[in-house]
N, C-alpha and C. Protein backbone atom coordinates (compact mmCIF):
# COMPACT_ATOMS: atom_id res chain seq x y z
N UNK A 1 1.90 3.04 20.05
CA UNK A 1 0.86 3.71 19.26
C UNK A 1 -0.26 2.73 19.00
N UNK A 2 -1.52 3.23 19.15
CA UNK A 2 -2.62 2.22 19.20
C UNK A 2 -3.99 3.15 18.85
N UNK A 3 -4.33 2.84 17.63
CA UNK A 3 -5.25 3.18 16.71
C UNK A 3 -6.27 1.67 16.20
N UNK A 4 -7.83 2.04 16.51
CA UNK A 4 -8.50 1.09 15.83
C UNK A 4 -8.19 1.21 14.40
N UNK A 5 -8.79 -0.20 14.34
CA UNK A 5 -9.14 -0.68 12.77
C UNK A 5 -9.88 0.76 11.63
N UNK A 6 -10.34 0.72 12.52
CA UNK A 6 -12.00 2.07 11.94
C UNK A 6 -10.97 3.16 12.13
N UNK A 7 -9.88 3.56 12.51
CA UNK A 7 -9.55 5.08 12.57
C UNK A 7 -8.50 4.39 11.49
N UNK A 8 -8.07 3.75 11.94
CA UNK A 8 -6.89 3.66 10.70
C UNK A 8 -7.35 3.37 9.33
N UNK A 9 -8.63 2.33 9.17
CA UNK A 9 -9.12 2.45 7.81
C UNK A 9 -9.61 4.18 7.76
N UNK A 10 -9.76 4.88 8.51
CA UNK A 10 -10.56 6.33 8.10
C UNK A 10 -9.04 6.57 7.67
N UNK A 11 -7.85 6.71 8.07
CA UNK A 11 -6.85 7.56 7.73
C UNK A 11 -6.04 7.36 6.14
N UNK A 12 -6.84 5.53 6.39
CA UNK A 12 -6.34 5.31 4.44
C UNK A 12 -7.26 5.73 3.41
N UNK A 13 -8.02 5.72 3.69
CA UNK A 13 -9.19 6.60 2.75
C UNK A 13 -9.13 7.84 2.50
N UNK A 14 -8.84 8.57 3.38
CA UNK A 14 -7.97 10.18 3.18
C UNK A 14 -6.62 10.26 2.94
N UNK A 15 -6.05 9.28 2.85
CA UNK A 15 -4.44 8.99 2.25
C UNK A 15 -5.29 9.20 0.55
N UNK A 16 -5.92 8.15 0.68
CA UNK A 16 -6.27 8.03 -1.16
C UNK A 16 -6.83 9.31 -1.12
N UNK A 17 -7.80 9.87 -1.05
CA UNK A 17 -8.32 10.95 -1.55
C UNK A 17 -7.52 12.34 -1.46
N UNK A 18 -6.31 12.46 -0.73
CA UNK A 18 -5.57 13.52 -1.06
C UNK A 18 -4.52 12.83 -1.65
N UNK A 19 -4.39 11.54 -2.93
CA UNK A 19 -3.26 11.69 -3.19
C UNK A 19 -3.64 12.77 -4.70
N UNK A 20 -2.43 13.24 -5.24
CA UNK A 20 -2.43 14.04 -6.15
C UNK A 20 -2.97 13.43 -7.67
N UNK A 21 -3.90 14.31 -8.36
CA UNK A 21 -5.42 14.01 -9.59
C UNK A 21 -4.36 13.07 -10.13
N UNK A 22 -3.00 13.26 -10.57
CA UNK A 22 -2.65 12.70 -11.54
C UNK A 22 -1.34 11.58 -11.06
N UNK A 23 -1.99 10.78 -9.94
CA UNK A 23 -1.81 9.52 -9.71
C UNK A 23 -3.27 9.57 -9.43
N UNK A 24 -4.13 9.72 -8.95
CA UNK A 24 -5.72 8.87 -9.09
C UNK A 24 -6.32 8.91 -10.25
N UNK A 25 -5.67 9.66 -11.39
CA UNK A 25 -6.39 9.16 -12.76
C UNK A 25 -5.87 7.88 -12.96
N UNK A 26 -5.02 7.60 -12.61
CA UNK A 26 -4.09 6.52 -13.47
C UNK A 26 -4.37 5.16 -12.82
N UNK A 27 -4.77 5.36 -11.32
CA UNK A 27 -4.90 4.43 -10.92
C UNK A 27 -6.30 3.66 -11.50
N UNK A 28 -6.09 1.67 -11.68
CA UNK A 28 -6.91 1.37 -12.35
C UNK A 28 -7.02 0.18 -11.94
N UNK A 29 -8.24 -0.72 -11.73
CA UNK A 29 -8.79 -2.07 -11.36
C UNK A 29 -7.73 -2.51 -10.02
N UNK A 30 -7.76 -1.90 -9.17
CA UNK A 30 -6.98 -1.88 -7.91
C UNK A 30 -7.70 -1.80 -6.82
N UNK A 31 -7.84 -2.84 -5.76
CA UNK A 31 -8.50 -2.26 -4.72
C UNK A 31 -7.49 -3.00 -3.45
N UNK A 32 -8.12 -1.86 -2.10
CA UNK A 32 -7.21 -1.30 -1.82
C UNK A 32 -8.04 -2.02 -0.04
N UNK A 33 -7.09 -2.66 0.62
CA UNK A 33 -7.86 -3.34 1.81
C UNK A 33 -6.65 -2.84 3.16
N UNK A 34 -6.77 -3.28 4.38
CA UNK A 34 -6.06 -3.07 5.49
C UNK A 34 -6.33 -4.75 6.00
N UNK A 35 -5.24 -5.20 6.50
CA UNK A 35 -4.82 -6.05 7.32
C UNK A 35 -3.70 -5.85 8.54
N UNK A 36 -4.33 -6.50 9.85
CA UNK A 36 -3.22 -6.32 11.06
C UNK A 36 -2.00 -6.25 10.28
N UNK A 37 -1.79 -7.61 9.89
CA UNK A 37 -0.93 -8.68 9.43
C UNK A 37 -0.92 -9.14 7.79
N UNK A 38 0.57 -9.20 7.66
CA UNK A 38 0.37 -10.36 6.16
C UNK A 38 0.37 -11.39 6.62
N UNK A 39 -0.38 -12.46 5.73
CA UNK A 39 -0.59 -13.73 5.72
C UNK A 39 0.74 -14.08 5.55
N UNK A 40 0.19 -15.83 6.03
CA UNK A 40 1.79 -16.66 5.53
C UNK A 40 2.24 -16.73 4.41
N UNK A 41 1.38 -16.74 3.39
CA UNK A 41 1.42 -16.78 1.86
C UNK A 41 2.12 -15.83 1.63
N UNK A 42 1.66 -14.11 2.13
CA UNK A 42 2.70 -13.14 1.90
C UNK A 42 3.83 -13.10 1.63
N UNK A 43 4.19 -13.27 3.17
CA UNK A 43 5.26 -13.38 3.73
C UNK A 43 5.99 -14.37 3.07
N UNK A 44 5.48 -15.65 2.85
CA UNK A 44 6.55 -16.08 1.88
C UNK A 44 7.29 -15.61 0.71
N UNK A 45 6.23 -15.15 -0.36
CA UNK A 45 5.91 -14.05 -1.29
C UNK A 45 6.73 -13.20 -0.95
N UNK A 46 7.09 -12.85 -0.66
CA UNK A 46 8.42 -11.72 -0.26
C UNK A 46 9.16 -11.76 0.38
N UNK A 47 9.67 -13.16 0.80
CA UNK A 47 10.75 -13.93 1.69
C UNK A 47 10.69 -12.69 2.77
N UNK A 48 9.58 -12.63 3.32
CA UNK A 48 9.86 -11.38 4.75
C UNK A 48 9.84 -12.28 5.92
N UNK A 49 10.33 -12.53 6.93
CA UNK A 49 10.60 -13.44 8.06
C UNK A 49 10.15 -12.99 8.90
N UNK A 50 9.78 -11.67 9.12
CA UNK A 50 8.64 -11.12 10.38
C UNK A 50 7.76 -10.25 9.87
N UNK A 51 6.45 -10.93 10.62
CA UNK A 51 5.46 -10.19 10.56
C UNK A 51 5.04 -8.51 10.92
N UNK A 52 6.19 -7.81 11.57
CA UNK A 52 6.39 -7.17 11.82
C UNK A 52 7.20 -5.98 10.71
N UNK A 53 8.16 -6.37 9.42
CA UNK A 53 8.69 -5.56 8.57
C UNK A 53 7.93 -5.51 7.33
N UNK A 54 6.72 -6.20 6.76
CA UNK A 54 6.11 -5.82 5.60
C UNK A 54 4.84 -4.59 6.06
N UNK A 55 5.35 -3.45 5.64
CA UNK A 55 3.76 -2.32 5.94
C UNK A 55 3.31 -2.23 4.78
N UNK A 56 3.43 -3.05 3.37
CA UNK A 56 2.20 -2.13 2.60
C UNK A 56 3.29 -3.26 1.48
N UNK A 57 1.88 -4.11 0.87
CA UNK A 57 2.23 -5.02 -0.22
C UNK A 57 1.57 -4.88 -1.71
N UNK A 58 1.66 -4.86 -2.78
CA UNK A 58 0.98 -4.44 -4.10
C UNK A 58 1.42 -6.24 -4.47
N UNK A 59 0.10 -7.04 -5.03
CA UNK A 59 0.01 -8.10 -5.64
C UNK A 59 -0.89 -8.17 -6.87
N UNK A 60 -0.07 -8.31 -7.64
CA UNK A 60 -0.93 -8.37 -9.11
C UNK A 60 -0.10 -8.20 -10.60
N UNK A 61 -0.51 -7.39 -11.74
CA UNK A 61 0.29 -7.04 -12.63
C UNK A 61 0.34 -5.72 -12.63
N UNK A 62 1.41 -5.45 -12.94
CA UNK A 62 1.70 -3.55 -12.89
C UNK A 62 0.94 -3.63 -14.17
N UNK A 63 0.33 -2.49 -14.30
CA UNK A 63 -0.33 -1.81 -15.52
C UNK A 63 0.49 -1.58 -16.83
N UNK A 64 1.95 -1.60 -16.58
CA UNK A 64 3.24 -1.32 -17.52
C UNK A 64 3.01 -2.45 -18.61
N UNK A 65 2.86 -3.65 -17.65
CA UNK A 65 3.03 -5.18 -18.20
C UNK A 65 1.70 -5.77 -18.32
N UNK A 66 0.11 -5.18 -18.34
CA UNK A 66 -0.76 -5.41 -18.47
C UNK A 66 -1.17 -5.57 -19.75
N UNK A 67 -1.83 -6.99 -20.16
CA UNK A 67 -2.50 -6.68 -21.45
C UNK A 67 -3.86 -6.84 -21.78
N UNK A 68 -4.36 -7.01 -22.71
CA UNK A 68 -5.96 -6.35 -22.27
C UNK A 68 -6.49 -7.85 -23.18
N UNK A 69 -7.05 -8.49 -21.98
CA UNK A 69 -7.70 -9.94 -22.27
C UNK A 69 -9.29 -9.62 -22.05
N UNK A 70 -9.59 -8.46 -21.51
CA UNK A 70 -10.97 -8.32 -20.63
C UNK A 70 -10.65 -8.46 -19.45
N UNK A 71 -12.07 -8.47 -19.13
CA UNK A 71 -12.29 -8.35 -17.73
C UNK A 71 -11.47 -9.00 -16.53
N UNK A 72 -10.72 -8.67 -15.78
CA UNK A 72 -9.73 -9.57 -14.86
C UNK A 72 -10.13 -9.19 -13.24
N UNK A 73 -9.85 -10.35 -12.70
CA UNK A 73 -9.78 -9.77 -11.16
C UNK A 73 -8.85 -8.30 -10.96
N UNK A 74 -9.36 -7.77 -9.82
CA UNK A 74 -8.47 -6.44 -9.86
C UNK A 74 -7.26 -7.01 -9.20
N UNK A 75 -6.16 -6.04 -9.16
CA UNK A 75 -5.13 -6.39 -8.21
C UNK A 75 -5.29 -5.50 -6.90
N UNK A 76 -4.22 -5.68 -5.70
CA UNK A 76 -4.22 -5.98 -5.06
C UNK A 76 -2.89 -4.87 -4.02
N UNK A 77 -3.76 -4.09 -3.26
CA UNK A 77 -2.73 -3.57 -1.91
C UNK A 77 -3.14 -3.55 -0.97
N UNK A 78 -2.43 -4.36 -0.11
CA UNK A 78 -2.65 -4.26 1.16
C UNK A 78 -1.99 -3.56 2.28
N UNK A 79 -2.74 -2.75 3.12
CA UNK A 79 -1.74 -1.88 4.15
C UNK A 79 -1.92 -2.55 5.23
N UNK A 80 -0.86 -3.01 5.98
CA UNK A 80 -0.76 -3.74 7.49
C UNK A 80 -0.67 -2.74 8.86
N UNK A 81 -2.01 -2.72 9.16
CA UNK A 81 -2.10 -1.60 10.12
C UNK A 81 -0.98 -1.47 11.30
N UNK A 82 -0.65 -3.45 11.74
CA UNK A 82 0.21 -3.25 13.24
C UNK A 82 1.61 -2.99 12.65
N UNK A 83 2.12 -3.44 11.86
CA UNK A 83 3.64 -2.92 11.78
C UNK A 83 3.81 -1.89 11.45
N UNK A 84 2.36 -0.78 11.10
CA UNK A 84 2.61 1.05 10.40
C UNK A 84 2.61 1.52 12.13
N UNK A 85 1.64 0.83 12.97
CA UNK A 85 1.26 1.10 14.15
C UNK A 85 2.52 1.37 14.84
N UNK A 86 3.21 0.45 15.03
CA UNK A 86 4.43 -0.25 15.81
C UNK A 86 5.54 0.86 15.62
N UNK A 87 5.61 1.24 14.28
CA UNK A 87 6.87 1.74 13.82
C UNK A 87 6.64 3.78 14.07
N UNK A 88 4.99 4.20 14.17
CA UNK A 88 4.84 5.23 14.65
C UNK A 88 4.49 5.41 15.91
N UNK A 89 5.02 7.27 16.22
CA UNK A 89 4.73 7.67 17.74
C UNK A 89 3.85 8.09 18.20
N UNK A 90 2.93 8.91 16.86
CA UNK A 90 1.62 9.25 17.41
C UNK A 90 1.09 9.48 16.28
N UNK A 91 -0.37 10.33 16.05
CA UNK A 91 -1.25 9.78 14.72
C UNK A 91 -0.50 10.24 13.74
N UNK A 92 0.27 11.59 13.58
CA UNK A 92 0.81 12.45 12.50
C UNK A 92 1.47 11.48 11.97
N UNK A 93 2.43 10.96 12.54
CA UNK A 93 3.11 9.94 12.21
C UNK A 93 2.68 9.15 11.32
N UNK A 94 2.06 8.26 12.01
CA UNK A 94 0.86 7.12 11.38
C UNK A 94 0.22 8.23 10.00
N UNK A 95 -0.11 8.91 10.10
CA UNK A 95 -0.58 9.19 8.68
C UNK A 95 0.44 9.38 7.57
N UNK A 96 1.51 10.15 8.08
CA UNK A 96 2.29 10.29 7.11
C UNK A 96 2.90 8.82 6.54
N UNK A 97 3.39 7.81 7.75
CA UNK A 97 3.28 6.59 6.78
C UNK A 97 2.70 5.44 6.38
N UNK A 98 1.08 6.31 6.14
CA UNK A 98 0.44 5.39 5.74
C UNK A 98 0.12 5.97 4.29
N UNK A 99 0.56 6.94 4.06
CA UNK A 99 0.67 8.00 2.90
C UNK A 99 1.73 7.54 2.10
N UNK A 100 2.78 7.30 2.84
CA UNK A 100 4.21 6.90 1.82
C UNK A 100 3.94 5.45 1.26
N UNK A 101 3.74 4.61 2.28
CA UNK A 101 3.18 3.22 2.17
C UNK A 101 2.32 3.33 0.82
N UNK A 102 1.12 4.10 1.18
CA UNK A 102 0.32 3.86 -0.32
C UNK A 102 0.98 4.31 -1.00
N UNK A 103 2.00 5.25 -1.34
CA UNK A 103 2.52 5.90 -2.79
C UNK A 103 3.53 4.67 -3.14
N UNK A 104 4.06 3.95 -2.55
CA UNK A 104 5.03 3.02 -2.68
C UNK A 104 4.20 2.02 -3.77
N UNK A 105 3.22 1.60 -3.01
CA UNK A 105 2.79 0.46 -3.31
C UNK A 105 1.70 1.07 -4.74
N UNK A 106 1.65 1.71 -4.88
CA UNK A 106 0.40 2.41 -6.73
C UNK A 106 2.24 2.53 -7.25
N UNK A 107 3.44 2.91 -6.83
CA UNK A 107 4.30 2.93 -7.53
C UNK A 107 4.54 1.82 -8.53
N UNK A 108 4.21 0.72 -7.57
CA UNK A 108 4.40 -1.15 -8.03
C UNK A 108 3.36 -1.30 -8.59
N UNK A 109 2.17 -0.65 -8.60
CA UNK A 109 0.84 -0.93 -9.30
C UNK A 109 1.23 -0.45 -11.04
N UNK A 110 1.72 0.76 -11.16
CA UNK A 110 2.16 1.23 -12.22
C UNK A 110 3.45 0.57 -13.01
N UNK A 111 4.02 0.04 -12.39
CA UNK A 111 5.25 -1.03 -12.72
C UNK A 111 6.70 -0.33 -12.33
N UNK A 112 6.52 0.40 -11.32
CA UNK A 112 7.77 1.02 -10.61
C UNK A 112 8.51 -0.06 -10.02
N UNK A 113 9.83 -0.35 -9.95
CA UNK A 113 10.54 -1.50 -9.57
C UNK A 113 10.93 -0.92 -8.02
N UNK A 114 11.55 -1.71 -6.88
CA UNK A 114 11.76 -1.08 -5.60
C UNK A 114 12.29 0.40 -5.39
N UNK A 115 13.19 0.43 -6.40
CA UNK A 115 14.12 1.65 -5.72
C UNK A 115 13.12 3.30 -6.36
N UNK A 116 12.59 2.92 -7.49
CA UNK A 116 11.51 4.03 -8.00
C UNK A 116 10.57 4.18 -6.91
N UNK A 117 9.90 2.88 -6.62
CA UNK A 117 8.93 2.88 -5.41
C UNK A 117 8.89 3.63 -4.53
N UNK A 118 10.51 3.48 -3.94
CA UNK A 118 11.13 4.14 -2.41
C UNK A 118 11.04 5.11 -2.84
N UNK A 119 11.50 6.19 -3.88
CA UNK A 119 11.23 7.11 -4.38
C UNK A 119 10.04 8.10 -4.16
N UNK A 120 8.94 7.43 -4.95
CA UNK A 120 7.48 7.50 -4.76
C UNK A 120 7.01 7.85 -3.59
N UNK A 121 7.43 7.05 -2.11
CA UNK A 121 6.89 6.83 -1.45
C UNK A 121 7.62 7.75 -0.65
N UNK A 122 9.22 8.34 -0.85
CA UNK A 122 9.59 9.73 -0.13
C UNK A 122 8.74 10.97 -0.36
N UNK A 123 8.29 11.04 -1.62
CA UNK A 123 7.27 12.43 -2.00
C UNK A 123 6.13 12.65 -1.22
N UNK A 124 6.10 14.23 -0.76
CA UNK A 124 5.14 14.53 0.29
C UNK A 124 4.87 15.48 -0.94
């Protein structure tokens, strides 16, 4: 499966805009990027050993555990286009998990721990 940069950023942008009003109210000081790849830093960051098994990382403070100092850098999700690529057969595919991917990862934004996440990220 082999999708540009530009179609796959088009397909996360319509991931966000059809996710449902009441996860995009909530969502807050989050922004939201595409990378092939996680960095090494990542990958350490989540003891993942191939570049190939992290599709979609949330770095920052969940909003649960947020406290209000002012103004802060936003946090942080990243969707890894080649391992969503790799792991789908054709675009349907690829959208649907680039859909779960983001619900996973606003799960961890909100302070959902893994297994809530996985959760999150089964809901169609």
């Amino acid at each position: 499966m082999n999708l540009s940069k530009e179609v796959f950023e088009n397909i996360v942008e319509e991931s966000i805009e059809n996710l449902d009003e009441k996860f995009k109210k909530h969502i807050n000081n989050v922004a939201i990027f595409v990378e092939d790849f996680p960095s090494l830093e990542q990958m350490r960051k989540t003891k993942t050993r191939s570049k190939w098994n992290l599709l979609g990382l949330f770095e920052g403070y969940a909003q649960a555990k947020r406290l209000n100092f002012g103004p802060v850098l936003p946090d942080k999700i990243t969707i890894f286009r080649r391992p969503i690529l790799r792991a789908c057969r054709n675009q349907l595919e690829c959208k649907k998990q680039i859909t779960s991917t983001l619900k996973h990862e606003i799960a961890h934004h909100f302070g959902s721990g893994e297994e809530g996440a996985r959760k999150a990220g089964r809901k169609t």
